[in-house]
N, C-alpha and C. Protein backbone atom coordinates (compact mmCIF):
# COMPACT_ATOMS: atom_id res chain seq x y z
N UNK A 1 2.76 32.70 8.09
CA UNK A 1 2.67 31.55 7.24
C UNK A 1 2.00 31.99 5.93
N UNK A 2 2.59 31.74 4.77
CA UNK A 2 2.23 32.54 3.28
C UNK A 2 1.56 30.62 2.95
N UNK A 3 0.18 30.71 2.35
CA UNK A 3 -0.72 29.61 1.34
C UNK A 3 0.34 30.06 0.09
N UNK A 4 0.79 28.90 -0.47
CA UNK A 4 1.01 29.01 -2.02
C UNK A 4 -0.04 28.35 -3.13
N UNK A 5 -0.50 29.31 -3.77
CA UNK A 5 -1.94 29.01 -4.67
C UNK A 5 -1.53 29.14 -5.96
N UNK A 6 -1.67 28.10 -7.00
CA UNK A 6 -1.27 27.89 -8.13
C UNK A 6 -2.20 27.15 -8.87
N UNK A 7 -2.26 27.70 -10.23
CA UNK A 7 -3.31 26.95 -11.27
C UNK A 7 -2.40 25.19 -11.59
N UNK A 8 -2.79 24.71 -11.87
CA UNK A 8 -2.32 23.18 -12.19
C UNK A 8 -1.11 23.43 -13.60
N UNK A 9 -0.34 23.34 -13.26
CA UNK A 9 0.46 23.15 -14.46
C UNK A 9 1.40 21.74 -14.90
N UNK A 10 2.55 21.86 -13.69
CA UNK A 10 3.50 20.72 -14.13
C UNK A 10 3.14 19.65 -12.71
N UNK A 11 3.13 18.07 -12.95
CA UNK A 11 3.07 16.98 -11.83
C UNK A 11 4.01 17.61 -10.51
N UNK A 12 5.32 18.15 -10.84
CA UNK A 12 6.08 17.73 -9.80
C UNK A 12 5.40 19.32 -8.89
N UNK A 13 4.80 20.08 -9.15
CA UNK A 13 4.39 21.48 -8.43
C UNK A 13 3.11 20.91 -7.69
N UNK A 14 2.29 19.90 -8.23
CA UNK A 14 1.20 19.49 -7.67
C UNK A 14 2.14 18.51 -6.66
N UNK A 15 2.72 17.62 -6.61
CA UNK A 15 3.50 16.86 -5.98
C UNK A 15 3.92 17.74 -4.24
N UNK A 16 4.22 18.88 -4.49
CA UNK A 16 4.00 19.88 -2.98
C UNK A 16 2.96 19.70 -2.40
N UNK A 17 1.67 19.71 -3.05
CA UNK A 17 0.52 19.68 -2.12
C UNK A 17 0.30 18.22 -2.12
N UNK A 18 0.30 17.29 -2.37
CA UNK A 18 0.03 16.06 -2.26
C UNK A 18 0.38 15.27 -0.94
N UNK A 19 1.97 16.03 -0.95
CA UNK A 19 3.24 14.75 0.01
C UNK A 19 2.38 16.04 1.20
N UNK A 20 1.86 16.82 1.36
CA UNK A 20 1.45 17.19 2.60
C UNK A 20 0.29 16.66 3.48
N UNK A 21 -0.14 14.93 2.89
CA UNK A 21 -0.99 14.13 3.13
C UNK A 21 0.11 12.91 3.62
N UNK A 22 -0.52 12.54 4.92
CA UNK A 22 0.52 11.48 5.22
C UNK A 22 -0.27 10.11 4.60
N UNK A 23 0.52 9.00 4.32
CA UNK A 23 -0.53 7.99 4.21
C UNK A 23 0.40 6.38 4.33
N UNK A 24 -0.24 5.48 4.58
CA UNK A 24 0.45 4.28 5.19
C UNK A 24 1.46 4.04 3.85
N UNK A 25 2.42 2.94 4.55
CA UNK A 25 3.31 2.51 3.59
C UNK A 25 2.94 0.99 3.23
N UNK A 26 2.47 0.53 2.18
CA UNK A 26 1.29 -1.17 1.94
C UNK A 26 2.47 -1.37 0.46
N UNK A 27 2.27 -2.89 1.34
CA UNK A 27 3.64 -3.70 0.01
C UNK A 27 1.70 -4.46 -0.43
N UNK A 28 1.91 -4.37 -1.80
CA UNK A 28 0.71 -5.46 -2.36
C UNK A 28 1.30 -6.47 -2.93
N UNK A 29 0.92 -7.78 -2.59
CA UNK A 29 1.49 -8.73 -3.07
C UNK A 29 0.67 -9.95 -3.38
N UNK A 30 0.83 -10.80 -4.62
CA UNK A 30 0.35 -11.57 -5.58
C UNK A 30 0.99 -12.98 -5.75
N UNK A 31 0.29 -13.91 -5.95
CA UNK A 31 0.99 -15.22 -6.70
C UNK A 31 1.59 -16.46 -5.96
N UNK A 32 2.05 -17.31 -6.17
CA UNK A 32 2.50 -18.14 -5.14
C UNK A 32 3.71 -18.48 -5.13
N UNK A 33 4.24 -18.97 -4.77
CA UNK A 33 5.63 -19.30 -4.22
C UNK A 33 6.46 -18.30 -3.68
N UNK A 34 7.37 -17.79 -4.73
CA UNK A 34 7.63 -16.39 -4.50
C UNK A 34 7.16 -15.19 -5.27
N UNK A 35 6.18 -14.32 -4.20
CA UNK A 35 4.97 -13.28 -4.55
C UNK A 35 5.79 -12.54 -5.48
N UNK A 36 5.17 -11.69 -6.12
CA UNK A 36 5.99 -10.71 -7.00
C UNK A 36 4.58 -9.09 -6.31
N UNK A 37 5.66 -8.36 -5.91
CA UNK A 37 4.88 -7.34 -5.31
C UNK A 37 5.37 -5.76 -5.63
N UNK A 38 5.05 -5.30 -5.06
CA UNK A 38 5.03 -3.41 -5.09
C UNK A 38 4.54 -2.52 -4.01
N UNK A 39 5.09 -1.14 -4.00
CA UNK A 39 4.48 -0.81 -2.66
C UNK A 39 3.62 0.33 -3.17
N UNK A 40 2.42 0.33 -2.80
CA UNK A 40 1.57 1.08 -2.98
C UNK A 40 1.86 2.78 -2.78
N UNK A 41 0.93 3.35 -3.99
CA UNK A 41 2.00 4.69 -4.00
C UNK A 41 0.44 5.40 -3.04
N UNK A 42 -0.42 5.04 -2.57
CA UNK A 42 -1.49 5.27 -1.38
C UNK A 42 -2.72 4.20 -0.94
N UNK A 43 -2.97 4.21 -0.08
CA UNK A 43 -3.53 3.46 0.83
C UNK A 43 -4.80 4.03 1.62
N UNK A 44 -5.96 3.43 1.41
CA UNK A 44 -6.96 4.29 2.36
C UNK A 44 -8.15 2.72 2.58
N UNK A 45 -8.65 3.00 3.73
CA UNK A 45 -9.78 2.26 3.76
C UNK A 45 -11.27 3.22 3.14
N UNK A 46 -11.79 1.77 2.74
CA UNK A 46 -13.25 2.74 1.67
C UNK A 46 -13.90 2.96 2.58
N UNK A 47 -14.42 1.17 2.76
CA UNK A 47 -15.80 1.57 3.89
C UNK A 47 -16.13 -0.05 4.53
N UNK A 48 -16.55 -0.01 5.91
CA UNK A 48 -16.28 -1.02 6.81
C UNK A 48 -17.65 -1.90 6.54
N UNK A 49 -18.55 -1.56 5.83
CA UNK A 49 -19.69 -2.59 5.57
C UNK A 49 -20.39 -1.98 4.03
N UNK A 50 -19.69 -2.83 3.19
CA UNK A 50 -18.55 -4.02 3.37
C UNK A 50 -17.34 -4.10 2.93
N UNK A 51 -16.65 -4.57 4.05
CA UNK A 51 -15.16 -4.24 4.31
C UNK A 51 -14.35 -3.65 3.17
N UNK A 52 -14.04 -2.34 2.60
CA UNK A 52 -13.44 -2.11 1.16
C UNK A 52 -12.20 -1.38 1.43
N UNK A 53 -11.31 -1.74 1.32
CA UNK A 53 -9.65 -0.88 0.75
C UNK A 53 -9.71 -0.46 -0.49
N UNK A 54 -9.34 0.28 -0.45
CA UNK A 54 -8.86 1.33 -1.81
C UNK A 54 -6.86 1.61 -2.30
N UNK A 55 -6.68 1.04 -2.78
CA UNK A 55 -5.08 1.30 -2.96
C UNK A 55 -4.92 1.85 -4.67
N UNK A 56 -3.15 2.67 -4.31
CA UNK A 56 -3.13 2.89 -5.90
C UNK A 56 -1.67 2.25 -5.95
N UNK A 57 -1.60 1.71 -7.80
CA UNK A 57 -0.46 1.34 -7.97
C UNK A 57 0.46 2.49 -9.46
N UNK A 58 1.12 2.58 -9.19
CA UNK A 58 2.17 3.08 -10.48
C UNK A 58 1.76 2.15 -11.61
N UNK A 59 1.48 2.60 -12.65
CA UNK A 59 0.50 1.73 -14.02
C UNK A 59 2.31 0.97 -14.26
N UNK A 60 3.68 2.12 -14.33
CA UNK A 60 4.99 1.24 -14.85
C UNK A 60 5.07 0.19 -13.47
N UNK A 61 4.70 -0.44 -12.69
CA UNK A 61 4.69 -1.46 -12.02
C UNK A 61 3.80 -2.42 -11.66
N UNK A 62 2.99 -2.15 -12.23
CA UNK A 62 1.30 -2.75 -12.02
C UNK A 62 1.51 -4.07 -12.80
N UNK A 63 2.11 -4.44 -13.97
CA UNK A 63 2.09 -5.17 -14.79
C UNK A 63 2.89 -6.30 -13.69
N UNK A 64 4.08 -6.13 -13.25
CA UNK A 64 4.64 -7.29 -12.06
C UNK A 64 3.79 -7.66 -11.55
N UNK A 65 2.42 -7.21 -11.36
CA UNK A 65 1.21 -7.90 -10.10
C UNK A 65 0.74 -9.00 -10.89
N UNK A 66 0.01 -8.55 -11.85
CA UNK A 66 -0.78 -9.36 -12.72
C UNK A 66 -2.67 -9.78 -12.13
N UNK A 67 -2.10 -7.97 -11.06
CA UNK A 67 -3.83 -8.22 -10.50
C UNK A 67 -4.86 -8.00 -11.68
N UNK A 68 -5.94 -8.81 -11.34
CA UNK A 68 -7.17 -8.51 -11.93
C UNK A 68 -8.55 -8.48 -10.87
N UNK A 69 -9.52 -8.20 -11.54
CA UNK A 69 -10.57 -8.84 -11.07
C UNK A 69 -10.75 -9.93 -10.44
N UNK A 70 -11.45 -9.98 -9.12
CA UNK A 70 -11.22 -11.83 -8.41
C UNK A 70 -10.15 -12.06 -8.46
N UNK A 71 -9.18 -11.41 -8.70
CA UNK A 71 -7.65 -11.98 -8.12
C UNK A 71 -7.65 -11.82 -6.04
N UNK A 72 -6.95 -12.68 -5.80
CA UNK A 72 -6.77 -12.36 -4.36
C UNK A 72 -5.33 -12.33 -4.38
N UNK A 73 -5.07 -11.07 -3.40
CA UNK A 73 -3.62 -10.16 -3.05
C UNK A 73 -3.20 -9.99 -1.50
N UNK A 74 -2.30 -10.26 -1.11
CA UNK A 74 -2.53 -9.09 0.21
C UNK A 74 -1.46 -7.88 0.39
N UNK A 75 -2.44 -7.51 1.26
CA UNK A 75 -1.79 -5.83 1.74
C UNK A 75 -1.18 -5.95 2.62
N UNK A 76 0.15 -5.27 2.97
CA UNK A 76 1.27 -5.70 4.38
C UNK A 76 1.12 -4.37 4.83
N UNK A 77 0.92 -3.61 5.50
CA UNK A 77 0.87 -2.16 6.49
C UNK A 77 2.37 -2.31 7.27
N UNK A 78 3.74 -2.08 6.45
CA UNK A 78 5.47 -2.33 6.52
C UNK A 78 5.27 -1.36 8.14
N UNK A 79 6.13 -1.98 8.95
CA UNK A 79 6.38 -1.51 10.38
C UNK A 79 7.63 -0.90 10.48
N UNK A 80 8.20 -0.73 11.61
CA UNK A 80 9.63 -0.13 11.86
C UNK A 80 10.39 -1.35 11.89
N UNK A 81 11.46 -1.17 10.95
CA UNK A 81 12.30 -2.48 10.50
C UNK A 81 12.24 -2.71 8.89
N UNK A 82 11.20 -2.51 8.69
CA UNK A 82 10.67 -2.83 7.21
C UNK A 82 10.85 -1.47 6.21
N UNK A 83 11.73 -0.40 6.46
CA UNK A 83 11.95 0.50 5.66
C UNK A 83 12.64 0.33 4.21
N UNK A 84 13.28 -0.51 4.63
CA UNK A 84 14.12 -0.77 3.31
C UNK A 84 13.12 -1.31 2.36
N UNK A 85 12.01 -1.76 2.30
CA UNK A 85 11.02 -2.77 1.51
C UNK A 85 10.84 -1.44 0.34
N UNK A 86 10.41 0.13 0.86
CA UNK A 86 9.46 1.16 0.65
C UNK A 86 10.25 1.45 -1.05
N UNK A 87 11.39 1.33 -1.28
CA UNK A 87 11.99 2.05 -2.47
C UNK A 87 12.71 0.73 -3.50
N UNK A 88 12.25 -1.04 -2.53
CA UNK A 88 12.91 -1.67 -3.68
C UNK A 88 11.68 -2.39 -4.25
N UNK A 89 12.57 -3.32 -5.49
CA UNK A 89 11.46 -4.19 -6.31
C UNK A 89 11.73 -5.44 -6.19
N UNK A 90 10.90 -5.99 -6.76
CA UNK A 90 10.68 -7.53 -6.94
C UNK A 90 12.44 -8.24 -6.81
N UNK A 91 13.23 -7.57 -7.43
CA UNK A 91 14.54 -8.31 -7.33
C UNK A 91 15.08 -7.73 -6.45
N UNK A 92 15.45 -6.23 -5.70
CA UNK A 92 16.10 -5.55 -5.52
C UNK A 92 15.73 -6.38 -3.34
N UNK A 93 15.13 -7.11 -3.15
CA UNK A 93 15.39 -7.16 -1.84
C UNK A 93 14.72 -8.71 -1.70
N UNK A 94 15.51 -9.20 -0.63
CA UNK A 94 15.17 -10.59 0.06
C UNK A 94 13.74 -9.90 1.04
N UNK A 95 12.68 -11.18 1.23
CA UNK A 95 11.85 -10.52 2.29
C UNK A 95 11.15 -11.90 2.91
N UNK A 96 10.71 -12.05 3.64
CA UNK A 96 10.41 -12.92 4.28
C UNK A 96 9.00 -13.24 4.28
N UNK A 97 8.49 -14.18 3.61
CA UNK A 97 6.84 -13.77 3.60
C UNK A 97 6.01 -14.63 4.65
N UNK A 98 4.93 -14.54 4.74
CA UNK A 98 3.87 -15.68 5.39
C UNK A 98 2.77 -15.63 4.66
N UNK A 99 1.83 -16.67 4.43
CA UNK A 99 0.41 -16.54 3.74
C UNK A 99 -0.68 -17.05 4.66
N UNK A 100 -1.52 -15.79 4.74
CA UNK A 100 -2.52 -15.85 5.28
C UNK A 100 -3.65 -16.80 5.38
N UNK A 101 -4.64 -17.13 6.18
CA UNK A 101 -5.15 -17.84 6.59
C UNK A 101 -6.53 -18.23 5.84
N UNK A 102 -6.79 -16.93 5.16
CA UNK A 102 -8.43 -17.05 5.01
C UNK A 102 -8.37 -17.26 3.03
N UNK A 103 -6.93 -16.59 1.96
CA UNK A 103 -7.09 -16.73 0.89
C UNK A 103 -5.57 -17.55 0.13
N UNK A 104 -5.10 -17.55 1.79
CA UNK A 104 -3.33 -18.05 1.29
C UNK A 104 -2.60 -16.93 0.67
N UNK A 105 -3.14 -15.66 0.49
CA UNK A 105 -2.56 -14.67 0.17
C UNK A 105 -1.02 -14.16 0.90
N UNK A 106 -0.10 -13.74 -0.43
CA UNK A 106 1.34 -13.21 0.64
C UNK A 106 1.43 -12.19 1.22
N UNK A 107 1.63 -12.44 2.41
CA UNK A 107 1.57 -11.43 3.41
C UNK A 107 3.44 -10.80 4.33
N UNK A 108 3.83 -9.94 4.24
CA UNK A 108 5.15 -9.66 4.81
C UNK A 108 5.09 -9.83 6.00
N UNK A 109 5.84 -10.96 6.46
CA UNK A 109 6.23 -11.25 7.59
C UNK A 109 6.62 -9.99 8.77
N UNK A 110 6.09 -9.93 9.67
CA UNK A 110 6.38 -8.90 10.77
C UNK A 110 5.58 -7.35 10.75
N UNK A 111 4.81 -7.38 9.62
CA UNK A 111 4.02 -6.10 9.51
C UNK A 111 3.42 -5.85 9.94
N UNK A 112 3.10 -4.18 10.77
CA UNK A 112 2.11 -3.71 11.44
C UNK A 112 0.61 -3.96 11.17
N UNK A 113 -0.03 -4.79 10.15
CA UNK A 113 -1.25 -5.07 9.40
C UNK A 113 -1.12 -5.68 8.10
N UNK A 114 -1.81 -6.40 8.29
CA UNK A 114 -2.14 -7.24 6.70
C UNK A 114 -3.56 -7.64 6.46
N UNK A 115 -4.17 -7.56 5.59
CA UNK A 115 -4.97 -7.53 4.75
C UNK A 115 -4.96 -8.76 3.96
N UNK A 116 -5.47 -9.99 3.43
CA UNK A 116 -6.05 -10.47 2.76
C UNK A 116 -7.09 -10.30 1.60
N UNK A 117 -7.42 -9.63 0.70
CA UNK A 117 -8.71 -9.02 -0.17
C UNK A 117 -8.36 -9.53 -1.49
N UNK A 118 -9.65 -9.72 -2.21
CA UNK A 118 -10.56 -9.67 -3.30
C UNK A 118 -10.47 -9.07 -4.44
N UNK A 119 -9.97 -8.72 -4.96
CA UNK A 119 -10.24 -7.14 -6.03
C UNK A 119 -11.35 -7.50 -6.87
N UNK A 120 -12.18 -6.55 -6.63
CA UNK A 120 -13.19 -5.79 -7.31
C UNK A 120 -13.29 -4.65 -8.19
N UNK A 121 -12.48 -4.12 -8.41
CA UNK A 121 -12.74 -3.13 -9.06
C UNK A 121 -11.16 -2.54 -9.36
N UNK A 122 -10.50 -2.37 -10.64
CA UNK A 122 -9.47 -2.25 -11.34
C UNK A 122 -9.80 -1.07 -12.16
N UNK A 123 -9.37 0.28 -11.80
CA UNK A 123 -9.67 1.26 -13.01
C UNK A 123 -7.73 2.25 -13.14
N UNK A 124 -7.81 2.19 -14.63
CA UNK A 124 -7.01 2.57 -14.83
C UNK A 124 -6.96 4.20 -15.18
N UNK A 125 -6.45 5.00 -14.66
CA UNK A 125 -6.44 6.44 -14.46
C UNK A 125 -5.19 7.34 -14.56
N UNK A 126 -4.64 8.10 -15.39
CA UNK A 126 -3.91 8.63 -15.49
C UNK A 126 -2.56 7.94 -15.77
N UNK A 127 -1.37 8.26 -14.53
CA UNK A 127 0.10 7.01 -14.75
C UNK A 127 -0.10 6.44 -13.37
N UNK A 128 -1.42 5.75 -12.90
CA UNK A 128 -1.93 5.29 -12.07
C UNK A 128 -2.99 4.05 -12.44
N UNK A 129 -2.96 2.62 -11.19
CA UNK A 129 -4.03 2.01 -11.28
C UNK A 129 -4.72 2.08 -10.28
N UNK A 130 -5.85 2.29 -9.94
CA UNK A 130 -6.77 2.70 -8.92
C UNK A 130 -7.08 0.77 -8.61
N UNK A 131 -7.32 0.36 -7.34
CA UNK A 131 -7.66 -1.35 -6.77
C UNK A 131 -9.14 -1.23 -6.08
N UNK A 132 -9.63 -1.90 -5.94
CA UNK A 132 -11.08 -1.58 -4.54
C UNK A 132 -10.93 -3.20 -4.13
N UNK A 133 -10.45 -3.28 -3.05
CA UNK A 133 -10.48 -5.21 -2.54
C UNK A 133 -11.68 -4.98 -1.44
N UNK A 134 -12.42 -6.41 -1.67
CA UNK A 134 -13.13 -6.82 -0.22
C UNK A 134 -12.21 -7.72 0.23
N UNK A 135 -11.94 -7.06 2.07
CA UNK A 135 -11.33 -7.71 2.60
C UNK A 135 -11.93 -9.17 3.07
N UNK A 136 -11.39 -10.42 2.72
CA UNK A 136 -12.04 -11.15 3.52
C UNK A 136 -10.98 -12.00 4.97
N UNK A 137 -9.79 -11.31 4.86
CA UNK A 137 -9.03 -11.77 6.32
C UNK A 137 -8.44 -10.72 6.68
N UNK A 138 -7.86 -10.59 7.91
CA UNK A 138 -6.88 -9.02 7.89
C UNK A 138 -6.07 -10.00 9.73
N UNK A 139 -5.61 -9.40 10.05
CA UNK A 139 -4.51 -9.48 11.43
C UNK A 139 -4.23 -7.92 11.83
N UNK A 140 -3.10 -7.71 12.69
CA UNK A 140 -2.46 -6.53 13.04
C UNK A 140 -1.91 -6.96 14.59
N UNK A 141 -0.74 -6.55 14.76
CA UNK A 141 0.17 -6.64 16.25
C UNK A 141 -0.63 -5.25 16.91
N UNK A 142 -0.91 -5.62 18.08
CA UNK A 142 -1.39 -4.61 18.92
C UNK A 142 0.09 -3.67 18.97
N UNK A 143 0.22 -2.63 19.43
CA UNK A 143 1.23 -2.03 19.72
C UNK A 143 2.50 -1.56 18.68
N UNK A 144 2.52 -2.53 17.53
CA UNK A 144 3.21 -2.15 16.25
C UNK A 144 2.67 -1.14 15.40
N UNK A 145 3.46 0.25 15.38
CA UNK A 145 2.90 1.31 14.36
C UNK A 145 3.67 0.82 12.96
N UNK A 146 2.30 1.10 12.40
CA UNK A 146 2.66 1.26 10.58
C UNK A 146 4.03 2.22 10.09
N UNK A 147 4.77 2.63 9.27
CA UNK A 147 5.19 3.43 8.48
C UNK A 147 3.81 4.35 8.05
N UNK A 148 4.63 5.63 8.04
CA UNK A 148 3.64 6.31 7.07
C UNK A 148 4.72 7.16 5.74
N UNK A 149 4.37 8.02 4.87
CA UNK A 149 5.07 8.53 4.43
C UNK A 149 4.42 10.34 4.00
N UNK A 150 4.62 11.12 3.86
CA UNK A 150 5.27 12.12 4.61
C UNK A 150 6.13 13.15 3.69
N UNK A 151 5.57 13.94 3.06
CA UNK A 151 6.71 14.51 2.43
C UNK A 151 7.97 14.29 1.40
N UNK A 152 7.92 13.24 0.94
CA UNK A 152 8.62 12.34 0.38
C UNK A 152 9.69 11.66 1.44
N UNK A 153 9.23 11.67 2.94
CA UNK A 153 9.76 10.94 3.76
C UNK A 153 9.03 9.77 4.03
N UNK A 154 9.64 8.37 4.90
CA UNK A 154 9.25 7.57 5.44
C UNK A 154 9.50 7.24 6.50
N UNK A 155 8.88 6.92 8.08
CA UNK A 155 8.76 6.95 8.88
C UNK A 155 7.75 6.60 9.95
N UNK A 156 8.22 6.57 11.24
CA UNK A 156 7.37 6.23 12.16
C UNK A 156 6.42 7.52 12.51
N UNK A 157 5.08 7.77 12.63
CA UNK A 157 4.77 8.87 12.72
C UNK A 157 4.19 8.88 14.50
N UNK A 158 4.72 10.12 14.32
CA UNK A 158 4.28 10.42 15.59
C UNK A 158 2.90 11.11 16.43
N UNK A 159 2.29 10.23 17.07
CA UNK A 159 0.89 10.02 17.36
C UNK A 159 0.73 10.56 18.63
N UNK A 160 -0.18 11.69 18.67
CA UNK A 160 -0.19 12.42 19.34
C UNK A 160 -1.40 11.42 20.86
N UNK A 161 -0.56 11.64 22.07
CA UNK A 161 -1.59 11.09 23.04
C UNK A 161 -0.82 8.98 23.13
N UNK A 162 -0.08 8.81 22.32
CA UNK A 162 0.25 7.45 22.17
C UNK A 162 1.27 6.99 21.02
């Protein structure tokens, strides 16, 4: 097995070492009636007291959210079924929503996890927007795995032991 070690030059060479991080597939979604959303280009939890997600958005799609500060959003954690959501936009697909309990936030119907949160913290970074939400509702189906993505793949990942 040969390490390939390279000084930083062009995005898409850094883009090799990156996709060798798996990370969930999260539709974020905003607004009422019909949400206007995006799928997060990564996903991580901050820290459990008190409750913080961390997501990033593409800055050319960020503007469809119209998140801010004290905006409330939610996060959908897309399951098996929900692949098609990962590569379209606001027009490009029908989806089925539900709104959550604790902010009325839109939440994708049938997803392995959803999130309800807060945003706190909006920093804009590179051709990226960095989010920090306090969660204040969340759900999840016992037994439903998330999507992850993978290499510039998307998929069910396979969990070692379960």
């Amino acid at each position: 097995m040969t390490r390939t070690t390279r000084r930083m030059a062009r995005p898409a060479e850094l883009r090799g070492a990156v996709d060798r991080f798996a990370t969930g597939v999260v539709v974020v979604a905003a607004g009422r009636g019909r949400p206007r959303w995006v799928t997060a280009a990564a996903f991580n939890s901050l820290s459990l007291d008190p409750p913080l997600l961390l997501w990033c958005v593409a800055q050319r799609t960020v503007a469809d959210l119209a998140l801010e500060v004290d905006c409330a959003c939610g996060l959908s954690v897309l399951a098996s079924g929900q692949e098609r959501l990962v590569h379209c936009s606001n027009a490009d697909a029908e989806t089925a929503w539900e709104h959550g309990e604790i902010l009325g936030a839109p939440l994708v119907a049938g997803a392995a996890a959803a999130f309800e949160v807060v945003v706190v913290r909006r920093v804009l970074h590179g051709d990226h927007e960095l989010f920090v939400g306090e969660v204040a509702g969340f759900s999840y189906v016992a037994g439903r795995t998330g999507l992850a993505r993978y290499s510039g793949a998307v998929a069910l990942p396979a969990l070692a032991g379960g």
